[in-house]
N, C-alpha and C. Protein backbone atom coordinates (compact mmCIF):
# COMPACT_ATOMS: atom_id res chain seq x y z
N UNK A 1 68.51 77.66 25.46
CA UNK A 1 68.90 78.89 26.14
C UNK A 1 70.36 79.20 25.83
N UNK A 2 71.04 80.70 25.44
CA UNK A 2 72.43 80.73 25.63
C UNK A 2 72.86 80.49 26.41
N UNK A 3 74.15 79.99 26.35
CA UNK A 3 74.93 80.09 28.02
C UNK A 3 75.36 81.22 28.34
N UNK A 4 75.68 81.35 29.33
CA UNK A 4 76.22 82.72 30.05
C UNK A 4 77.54 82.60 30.12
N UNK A 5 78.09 83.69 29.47
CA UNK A 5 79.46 83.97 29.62
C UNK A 5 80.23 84.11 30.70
N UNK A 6 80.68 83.28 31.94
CA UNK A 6 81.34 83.99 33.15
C UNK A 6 82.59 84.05 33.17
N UNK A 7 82.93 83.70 32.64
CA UNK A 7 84.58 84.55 32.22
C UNK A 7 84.70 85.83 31.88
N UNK A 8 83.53 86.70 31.46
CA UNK A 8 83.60 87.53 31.37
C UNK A 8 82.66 88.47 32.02
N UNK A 9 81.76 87.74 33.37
CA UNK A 9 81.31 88.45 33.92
C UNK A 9 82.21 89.65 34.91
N UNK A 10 81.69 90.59 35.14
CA UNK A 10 82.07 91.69 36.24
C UNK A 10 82.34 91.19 37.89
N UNK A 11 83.24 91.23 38.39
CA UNK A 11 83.00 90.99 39.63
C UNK A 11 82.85 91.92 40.76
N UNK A 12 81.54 92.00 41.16
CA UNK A 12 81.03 93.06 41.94
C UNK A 12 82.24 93.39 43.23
N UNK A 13 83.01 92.71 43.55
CA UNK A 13 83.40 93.06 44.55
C UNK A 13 85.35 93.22 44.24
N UNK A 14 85.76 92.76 43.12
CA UNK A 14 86.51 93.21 42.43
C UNK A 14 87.59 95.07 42.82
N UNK A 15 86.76 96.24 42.70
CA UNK A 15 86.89 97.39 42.84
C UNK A 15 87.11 97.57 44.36
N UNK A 16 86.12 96.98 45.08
CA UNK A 16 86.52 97.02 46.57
C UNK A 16 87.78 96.44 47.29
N UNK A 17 88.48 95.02 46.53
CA UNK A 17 89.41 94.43 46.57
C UNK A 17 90.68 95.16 46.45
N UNK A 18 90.40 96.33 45.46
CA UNK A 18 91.89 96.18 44.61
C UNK A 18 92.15 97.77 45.52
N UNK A 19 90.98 98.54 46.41
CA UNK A 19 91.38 99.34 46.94
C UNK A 19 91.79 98.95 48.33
N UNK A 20 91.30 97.89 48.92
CA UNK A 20 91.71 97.58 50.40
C UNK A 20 93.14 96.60 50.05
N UNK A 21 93.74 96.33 48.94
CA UNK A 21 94.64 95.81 48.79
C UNK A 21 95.59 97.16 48.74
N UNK A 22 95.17 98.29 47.75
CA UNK A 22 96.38 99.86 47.59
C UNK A 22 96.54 100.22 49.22
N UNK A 23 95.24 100.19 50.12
CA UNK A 23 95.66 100.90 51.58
C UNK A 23 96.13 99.84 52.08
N UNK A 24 96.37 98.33 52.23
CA UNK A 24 97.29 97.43 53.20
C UNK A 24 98.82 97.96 52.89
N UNK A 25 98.87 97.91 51.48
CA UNK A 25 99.90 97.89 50.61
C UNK A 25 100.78 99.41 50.97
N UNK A 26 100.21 100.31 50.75
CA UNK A 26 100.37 101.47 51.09
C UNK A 26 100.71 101.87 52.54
N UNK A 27 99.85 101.69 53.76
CA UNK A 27 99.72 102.29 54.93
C UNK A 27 101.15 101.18 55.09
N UNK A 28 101.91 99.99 54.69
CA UNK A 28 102.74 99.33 55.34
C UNK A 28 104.39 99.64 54.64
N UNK A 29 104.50 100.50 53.13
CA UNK A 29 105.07 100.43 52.69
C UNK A 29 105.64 101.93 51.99
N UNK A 30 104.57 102.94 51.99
CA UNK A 30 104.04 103.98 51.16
C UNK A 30 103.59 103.72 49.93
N UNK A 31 102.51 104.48 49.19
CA UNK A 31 101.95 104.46 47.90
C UNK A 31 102.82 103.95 46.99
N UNK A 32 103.91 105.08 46.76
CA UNK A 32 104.81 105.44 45.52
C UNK A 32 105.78 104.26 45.68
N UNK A 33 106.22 103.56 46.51
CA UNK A 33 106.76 102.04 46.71
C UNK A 33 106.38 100.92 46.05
N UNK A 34 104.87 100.83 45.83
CA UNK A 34 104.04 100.04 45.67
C UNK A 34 103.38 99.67 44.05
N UNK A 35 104.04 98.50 43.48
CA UNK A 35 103.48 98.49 42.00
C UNK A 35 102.34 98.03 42.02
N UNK A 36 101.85 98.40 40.53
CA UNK A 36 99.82 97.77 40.45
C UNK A 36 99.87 95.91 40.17
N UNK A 37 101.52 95.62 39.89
CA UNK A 37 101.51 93.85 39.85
C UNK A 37 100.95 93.50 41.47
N UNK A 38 102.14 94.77 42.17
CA UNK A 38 101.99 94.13 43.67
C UNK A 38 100.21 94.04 44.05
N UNK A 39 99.58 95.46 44.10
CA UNK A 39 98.21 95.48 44.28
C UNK A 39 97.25 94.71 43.70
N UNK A 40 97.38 94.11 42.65
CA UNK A 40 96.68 92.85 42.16
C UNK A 40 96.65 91.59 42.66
N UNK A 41 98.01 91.34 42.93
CA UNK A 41 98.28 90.05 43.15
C UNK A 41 97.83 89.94 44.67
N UNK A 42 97.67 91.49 45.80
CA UNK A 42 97.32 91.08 46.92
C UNK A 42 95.62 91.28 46.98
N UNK A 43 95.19 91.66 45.44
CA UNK A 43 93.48 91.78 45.50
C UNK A 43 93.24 90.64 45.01
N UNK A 44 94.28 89.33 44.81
CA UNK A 44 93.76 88.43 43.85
C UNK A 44 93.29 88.27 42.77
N UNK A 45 93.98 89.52 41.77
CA UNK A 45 94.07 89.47 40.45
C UNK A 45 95.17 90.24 39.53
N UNK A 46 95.08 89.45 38.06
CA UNK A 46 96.10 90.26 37.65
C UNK A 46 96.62 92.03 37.51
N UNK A 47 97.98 92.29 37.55
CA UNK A 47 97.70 93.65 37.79
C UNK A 47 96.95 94.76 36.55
N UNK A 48 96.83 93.58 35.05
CA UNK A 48 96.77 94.80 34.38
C UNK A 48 95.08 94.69 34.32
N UNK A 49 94.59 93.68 35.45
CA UNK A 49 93.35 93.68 35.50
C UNK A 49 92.51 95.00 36.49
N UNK A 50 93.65 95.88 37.39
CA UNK A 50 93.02 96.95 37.56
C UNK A 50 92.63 97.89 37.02
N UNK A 51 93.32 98.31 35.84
CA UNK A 51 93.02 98.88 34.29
C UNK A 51 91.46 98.79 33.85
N UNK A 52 90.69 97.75 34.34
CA UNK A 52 89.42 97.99 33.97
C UNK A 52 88.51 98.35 34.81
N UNK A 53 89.01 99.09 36.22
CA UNK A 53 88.76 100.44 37.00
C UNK A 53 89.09 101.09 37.14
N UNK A 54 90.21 101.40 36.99
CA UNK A 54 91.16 103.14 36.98
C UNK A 54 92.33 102.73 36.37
N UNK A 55 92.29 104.55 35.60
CA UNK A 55 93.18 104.70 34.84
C UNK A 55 94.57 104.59 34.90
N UNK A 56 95.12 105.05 36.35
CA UNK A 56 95.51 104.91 36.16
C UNK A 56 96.43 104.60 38.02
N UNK A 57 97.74 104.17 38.59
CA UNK A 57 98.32 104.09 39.83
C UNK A 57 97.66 105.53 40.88
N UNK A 58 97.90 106.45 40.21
CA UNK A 58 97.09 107.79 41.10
C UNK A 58 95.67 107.66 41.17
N UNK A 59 94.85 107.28 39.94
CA UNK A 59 93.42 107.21 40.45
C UNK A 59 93.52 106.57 41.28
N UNK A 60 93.93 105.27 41.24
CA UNK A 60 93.78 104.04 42.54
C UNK A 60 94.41 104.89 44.26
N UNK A 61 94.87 105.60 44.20
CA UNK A 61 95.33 106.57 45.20
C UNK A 61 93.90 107.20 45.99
N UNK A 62 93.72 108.00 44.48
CA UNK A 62 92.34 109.03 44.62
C UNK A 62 91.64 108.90 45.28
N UNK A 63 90.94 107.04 44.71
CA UNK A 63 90.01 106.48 44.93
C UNK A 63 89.78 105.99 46.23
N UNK A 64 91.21 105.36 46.98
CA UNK A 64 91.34 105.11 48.45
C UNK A 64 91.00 105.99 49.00
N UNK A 65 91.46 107.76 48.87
CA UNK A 65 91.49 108.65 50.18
C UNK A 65 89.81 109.08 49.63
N UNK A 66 89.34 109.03 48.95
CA UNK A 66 87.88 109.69 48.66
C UNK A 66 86.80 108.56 49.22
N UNK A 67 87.36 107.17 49.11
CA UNK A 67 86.35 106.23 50.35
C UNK A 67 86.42 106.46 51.98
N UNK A 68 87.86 106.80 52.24
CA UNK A 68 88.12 107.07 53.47
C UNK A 68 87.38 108.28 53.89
N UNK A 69 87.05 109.42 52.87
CA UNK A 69 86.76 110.47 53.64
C UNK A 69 84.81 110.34 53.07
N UNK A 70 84.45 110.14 52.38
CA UNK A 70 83.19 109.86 52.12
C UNK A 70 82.56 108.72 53.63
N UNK A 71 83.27 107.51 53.90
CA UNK A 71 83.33 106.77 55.09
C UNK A 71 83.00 108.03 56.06
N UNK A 72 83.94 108.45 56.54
CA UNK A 72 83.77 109.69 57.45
C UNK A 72 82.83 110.85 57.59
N UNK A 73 82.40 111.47 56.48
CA UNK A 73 81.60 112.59 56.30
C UNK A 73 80.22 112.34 56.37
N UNK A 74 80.15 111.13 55.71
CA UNK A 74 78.67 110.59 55.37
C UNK A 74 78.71 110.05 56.91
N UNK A 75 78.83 109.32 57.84
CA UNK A 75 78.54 108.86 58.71
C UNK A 75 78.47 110.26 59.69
N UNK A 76 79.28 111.06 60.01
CA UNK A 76 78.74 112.67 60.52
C UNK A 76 78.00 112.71 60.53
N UNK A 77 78.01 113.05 59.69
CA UNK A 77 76.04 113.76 58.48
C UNK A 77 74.84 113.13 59.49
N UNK A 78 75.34 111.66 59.19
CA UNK A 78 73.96 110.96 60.27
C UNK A 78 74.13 111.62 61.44
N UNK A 79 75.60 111.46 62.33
CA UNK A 79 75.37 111.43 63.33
C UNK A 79 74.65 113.22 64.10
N UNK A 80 75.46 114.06 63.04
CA UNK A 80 74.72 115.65 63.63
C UNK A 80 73.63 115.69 63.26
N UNK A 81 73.03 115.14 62.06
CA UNK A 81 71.34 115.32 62.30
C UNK A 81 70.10 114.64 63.04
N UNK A 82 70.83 113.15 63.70
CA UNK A 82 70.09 112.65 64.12
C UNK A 82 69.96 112.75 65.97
N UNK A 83 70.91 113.18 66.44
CA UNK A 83 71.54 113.07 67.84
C UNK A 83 71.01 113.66 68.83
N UNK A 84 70.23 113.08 69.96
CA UNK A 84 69.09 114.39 70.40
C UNK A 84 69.95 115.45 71.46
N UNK A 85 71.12 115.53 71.02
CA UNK A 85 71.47 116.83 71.89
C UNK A 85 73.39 117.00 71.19
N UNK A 86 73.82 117.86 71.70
CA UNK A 86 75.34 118.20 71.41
C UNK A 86 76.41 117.50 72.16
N UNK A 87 75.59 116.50 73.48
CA UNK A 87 76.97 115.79 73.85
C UNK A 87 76.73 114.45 73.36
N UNK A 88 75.62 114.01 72.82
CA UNK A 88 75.70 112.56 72.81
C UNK A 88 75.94 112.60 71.16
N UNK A 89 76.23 113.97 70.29
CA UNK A 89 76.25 114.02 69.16
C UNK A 89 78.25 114.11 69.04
N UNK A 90 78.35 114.78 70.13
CA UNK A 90 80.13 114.42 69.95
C UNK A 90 81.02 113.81 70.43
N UNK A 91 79.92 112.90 71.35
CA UNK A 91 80.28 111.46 72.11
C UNK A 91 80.12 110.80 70.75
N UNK A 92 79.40 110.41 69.84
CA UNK A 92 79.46 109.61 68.46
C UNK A 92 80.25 109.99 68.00
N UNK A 93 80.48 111.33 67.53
CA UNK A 93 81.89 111.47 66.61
C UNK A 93 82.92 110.94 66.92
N UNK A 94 83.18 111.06 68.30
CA UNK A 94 84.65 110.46 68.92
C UNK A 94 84.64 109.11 68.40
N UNK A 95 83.41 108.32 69.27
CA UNK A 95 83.43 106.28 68.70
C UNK A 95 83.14 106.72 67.27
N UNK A 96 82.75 106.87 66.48
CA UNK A 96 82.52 106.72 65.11
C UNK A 96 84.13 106.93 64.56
N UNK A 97 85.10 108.03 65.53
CA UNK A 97 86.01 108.35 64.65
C UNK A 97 87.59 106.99 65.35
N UNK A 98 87.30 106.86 66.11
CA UNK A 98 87.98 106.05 67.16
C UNK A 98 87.60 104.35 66.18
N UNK A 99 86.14 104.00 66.05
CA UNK A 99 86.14 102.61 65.02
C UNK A 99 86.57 102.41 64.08
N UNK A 100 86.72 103.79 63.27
CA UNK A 100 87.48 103.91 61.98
C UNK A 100 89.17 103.81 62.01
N UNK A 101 89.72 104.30 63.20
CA UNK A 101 90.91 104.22 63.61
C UNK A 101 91.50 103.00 63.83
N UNK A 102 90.68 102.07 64.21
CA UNK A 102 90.94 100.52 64.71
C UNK A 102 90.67 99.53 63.40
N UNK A 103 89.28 99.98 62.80
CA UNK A 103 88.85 99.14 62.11
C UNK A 103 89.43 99.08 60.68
N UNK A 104 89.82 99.95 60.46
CA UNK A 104 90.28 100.73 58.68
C UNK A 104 91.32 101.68 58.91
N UNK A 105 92.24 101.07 59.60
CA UNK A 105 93.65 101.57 59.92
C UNK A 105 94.20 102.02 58.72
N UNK A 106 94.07 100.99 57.73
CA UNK A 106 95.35 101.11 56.58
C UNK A 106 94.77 101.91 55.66
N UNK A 107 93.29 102.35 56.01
CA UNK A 107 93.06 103.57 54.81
C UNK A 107 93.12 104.93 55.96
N UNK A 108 92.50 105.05 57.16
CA UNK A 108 93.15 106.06 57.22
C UNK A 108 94.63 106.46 57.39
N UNK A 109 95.17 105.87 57.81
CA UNK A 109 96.96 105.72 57.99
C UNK A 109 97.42 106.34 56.39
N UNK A 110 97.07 105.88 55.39
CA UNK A 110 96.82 105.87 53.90
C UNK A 110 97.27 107.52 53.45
N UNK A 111 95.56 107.83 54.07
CA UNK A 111 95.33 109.44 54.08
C UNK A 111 96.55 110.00 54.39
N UNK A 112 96.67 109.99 55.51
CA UNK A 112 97.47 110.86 56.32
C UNK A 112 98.89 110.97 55.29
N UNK A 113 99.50 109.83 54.92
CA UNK A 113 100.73 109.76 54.44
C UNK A 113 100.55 110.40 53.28
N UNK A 114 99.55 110.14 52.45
CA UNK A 114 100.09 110.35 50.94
C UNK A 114 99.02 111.51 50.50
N UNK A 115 97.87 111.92 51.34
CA UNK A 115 97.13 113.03 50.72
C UNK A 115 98.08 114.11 49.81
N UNK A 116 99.30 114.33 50.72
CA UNK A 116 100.10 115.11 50.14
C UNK A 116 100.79 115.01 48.51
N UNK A 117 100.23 113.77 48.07
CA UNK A 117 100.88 113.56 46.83
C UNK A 117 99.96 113.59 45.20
N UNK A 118 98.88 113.78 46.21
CA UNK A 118 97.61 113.72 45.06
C UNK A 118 97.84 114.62 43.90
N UNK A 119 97.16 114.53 42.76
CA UNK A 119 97.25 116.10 42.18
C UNK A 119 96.88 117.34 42.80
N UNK A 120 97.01 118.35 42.26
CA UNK A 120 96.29 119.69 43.06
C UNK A 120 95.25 120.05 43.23
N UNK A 121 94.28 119.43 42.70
CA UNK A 121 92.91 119.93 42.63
C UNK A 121 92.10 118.74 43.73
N UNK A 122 92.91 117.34 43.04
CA UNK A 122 92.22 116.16 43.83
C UNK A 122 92.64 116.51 45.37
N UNK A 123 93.49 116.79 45.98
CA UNK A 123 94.53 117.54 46.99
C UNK A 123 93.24 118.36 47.73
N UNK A 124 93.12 119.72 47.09
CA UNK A 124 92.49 120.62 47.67
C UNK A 124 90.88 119.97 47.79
N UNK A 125 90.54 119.48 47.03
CA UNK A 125 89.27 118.73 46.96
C UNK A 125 88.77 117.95 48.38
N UNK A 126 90.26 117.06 48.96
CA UNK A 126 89.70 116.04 49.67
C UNK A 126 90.09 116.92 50.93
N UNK A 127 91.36 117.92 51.15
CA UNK A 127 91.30 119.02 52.06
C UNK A 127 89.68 119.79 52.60
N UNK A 128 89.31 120.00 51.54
CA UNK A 128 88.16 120.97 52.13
C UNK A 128 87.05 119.94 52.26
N UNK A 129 87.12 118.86 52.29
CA UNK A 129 86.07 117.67 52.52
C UNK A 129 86.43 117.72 53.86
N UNK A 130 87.76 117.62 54.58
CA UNK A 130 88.16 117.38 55.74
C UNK A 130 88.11 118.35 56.42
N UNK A 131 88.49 119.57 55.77
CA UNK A 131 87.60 120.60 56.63
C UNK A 131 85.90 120.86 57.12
N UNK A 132 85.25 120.07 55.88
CA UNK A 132 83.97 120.29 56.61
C UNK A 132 83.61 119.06 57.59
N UNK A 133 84.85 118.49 57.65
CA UNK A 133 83.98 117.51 58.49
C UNK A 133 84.11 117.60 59.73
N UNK A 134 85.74 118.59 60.05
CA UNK A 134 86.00 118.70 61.55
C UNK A 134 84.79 119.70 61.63
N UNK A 135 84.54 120.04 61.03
CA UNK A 135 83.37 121.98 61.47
C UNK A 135 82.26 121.16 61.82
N UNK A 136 81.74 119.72 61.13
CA UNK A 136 80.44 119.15 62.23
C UNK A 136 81.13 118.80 63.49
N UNK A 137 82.38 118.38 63.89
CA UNK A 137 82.92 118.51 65.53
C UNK A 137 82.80 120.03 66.27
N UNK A 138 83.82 121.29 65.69
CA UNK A 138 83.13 122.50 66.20
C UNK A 138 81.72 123.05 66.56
N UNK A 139 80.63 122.38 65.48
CA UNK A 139 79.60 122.52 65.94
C UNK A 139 78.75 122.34 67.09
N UNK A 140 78.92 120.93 67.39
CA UNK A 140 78.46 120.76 68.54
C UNK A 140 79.60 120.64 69.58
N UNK A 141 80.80 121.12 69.32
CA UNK A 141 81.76 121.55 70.68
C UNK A 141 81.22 122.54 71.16
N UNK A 142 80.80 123.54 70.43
CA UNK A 142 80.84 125.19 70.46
C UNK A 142 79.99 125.48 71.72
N UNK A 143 78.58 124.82 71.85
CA UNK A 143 77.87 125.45 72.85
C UNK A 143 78.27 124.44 74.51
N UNK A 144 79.39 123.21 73.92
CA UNK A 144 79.39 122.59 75.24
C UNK A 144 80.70 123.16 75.98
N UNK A 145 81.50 123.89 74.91
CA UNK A 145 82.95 124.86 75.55
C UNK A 145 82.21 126.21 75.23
N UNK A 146 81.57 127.00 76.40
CA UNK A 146 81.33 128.67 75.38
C UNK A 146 82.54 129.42 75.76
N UNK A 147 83.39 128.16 76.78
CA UNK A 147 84.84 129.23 77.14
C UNK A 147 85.93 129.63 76.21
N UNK A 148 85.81 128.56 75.31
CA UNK A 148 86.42 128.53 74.22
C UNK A 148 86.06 129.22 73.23
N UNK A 149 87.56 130.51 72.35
CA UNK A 149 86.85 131.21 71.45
C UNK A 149 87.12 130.25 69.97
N UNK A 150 86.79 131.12 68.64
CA UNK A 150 86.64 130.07 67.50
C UNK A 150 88.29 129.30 67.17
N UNK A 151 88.73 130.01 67.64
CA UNK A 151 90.21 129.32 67.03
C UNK A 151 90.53 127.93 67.94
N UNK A 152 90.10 128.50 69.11
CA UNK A 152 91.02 127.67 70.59
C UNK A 152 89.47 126.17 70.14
N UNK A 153 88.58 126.08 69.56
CA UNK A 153 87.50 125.20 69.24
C UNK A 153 87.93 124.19 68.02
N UNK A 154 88.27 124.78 67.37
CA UNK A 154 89.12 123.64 66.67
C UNK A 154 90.14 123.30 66.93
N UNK A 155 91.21 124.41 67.59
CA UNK A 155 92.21 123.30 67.90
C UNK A 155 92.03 122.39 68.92
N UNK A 156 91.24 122.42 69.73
CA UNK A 156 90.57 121.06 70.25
C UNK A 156 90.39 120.01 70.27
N UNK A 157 89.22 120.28 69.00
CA UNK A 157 88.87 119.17 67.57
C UNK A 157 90.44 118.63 67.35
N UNK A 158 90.95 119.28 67.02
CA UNK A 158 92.31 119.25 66.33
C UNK A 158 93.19 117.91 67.26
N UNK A 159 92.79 118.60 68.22
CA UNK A 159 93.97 117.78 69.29
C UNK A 159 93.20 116.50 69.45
N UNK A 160 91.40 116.55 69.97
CA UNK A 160 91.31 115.04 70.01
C UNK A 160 91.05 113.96 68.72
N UNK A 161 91.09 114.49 67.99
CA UNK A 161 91.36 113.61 66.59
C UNK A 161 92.46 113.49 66.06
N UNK A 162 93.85 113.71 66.70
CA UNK A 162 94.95 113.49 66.70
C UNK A 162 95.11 112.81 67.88
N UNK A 163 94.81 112.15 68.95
CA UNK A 163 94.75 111.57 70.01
C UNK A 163 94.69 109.94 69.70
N UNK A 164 93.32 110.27 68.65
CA UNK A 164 92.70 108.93 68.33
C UNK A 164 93.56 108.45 67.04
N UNK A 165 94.44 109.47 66.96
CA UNK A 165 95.03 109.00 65.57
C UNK A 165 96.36 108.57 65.62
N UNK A 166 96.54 108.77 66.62
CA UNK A 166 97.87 108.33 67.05
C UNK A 166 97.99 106.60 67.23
N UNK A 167 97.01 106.16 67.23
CA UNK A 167 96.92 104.28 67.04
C UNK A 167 97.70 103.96 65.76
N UNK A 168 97.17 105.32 64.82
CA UNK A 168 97.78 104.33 63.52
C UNK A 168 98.82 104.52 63.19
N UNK A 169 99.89 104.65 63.95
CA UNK A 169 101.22 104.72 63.99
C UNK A 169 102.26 104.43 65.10
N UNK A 170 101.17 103.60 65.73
CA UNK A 170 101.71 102.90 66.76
C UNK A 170 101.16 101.59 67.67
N UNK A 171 101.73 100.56 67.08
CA UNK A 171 101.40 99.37 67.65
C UNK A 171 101.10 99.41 69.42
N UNK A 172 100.32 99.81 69.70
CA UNK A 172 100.00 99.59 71.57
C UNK A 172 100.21 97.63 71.99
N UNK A 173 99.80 97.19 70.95
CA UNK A 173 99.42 95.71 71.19
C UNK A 173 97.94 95.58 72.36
N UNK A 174 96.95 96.37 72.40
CA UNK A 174 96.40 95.75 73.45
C UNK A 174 95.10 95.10 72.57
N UNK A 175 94.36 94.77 73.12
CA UNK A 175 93.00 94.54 72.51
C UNK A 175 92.22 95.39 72.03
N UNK A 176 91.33 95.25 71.37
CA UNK A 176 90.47 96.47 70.34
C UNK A 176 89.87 96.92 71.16
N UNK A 177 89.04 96.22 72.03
CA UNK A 177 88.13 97.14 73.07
C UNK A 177 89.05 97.61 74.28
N UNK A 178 90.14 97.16 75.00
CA UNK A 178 90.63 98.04 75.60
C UNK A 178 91.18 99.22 74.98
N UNK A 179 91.70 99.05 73.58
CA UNK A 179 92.28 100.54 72.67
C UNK A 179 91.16 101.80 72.39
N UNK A 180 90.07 101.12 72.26
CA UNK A 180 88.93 101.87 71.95
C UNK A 180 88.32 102.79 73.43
N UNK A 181 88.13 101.95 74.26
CA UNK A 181 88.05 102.63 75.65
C UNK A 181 89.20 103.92 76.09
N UNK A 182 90.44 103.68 75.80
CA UNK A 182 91.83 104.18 76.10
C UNK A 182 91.34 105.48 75.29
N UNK A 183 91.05 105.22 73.68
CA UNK A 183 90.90 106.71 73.36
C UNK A 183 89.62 107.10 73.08
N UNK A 184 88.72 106.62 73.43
CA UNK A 184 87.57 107.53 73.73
C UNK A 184 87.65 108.20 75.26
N UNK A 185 88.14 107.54 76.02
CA UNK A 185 88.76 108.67 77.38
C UNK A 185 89.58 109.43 76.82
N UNK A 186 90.75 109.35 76.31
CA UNK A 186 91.35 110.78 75.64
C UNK A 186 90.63 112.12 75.03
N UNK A 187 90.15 111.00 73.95
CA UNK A 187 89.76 112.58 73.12
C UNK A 187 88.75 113.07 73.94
N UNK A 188 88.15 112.42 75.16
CA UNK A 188 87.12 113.24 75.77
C UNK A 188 87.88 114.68 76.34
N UNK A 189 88.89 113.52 76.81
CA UNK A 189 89.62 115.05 77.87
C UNK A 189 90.04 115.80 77.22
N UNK A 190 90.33 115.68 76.29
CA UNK A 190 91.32 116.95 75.13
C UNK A 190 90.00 117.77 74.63
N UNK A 191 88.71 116.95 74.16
CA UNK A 191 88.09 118.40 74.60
C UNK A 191 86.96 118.85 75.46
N UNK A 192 87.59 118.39 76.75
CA UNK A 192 87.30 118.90 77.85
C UNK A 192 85.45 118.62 78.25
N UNK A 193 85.04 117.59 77.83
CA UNK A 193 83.48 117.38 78.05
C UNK A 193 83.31 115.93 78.35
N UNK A 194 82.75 115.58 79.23
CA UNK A 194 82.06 114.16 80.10
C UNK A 194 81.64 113.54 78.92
N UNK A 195 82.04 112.51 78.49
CA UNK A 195 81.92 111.82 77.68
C UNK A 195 79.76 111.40 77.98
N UNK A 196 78.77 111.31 76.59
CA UNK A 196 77.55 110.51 76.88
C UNK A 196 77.67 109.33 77.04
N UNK A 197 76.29 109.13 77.59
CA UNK A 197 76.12 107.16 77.36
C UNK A 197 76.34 107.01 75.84
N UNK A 198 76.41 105.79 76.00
CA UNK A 198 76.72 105.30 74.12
C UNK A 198 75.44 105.40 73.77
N UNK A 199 75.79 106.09 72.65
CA UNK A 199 74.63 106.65 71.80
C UNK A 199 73.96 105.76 70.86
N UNK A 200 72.63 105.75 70.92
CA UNK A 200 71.88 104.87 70.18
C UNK A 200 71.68 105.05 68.64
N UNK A 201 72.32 105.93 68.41
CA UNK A 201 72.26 106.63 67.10
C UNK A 201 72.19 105.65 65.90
N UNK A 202 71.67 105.87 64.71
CA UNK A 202 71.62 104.09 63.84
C UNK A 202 72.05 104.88 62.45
């Protein structure tokens, strides 16, 4: 039988490494601070070994804020089509958006800082991704505020996903489940609806 080459096998988990190494690296330091020696050496490999996934320090950028927001959109998606009503569908958004806040700090923290540095197209690209994703929050805000007209409905949205976002720029020190409790009562009140039971949603 040949032998198998593993020195030169692929390592499946490789690509996932070298991006949760750009958002530690990043969310603690900024992007543009940050060399691809440094990002290797904290993915546990050499740096010019990221080269055989992106081209180049900005793809590796790209590539962080387009997991972060794919993370986000795609999990929506489930939660507005599956949810048997509009409060227990934006009772999930909140915990769905609140776990991501706790759990994957350093990519969204990431976002926030450096979207602004992307190219222009990659820029507007991951913008209007983020626009459609607050519009599945307006959606099912809309019929649980009808006091609210279209503008005063997102800024809502606006305000309680800035509520929950405010963790990642500020050490509280408490425990994950007391932080998580803390702002899923917020963003309830900011937009103004009785939080559901926890939703069974899968």
């Amino acid at each position: 039988m040949p032998q198998t080459d593993t020195g030169r096998r692929r390592d499946p988990d490789r690509r996932a490494r070298i991006l949760g190494a750009a958002a530690e690296l990043a969310a603690r330091r900024g992007f543009h601070s940050v060399g691809m020696a440094e990002i290797g050496a904290q993915a546990g490999i050499v740096g010019s070994g990221i080269y055989r996934h992106f081209d180049s320090k900005i793809a590796v950028l790209v590539a962080v804020l387009d997991q972060g927001m794919d993370r986000l959109a795609v999990r929506a998606g489930e939660i507005v089509s599956q949810a048997p009503d509009d409060r227990s569908a934006l009772s999930a958004l909140v915990r769905d958006h609140v776990q991501v806040a706790i759990t994957e700090r350093d990519m969204l923290a990431t976002y926030h800082r450096e979207v602004h540095n992307l190219p222009e197209d990659d820029r507007r690209r991951l913008r209007r991704r983020q626009r459609h994703y607050l519009e599945d929050w307006v959606h099912v805000l809309a019929p649980l505020r009808p006091d609210l007209a279209d503008g005063e409905l997102r800024l809502t949205v606006q305000a309680a996903i800035g509520a929950v976002q405010s963790t990642l720029f500020f050490r509280s020190g408490l425990a994950d489940d007391r932080l998580a409790a803390l702002l899923d009562a917020t963003a309830h009140r900011c937009l103004g609806v009785e939080p559901a039971s926890e939703p069974t949603i899968t």
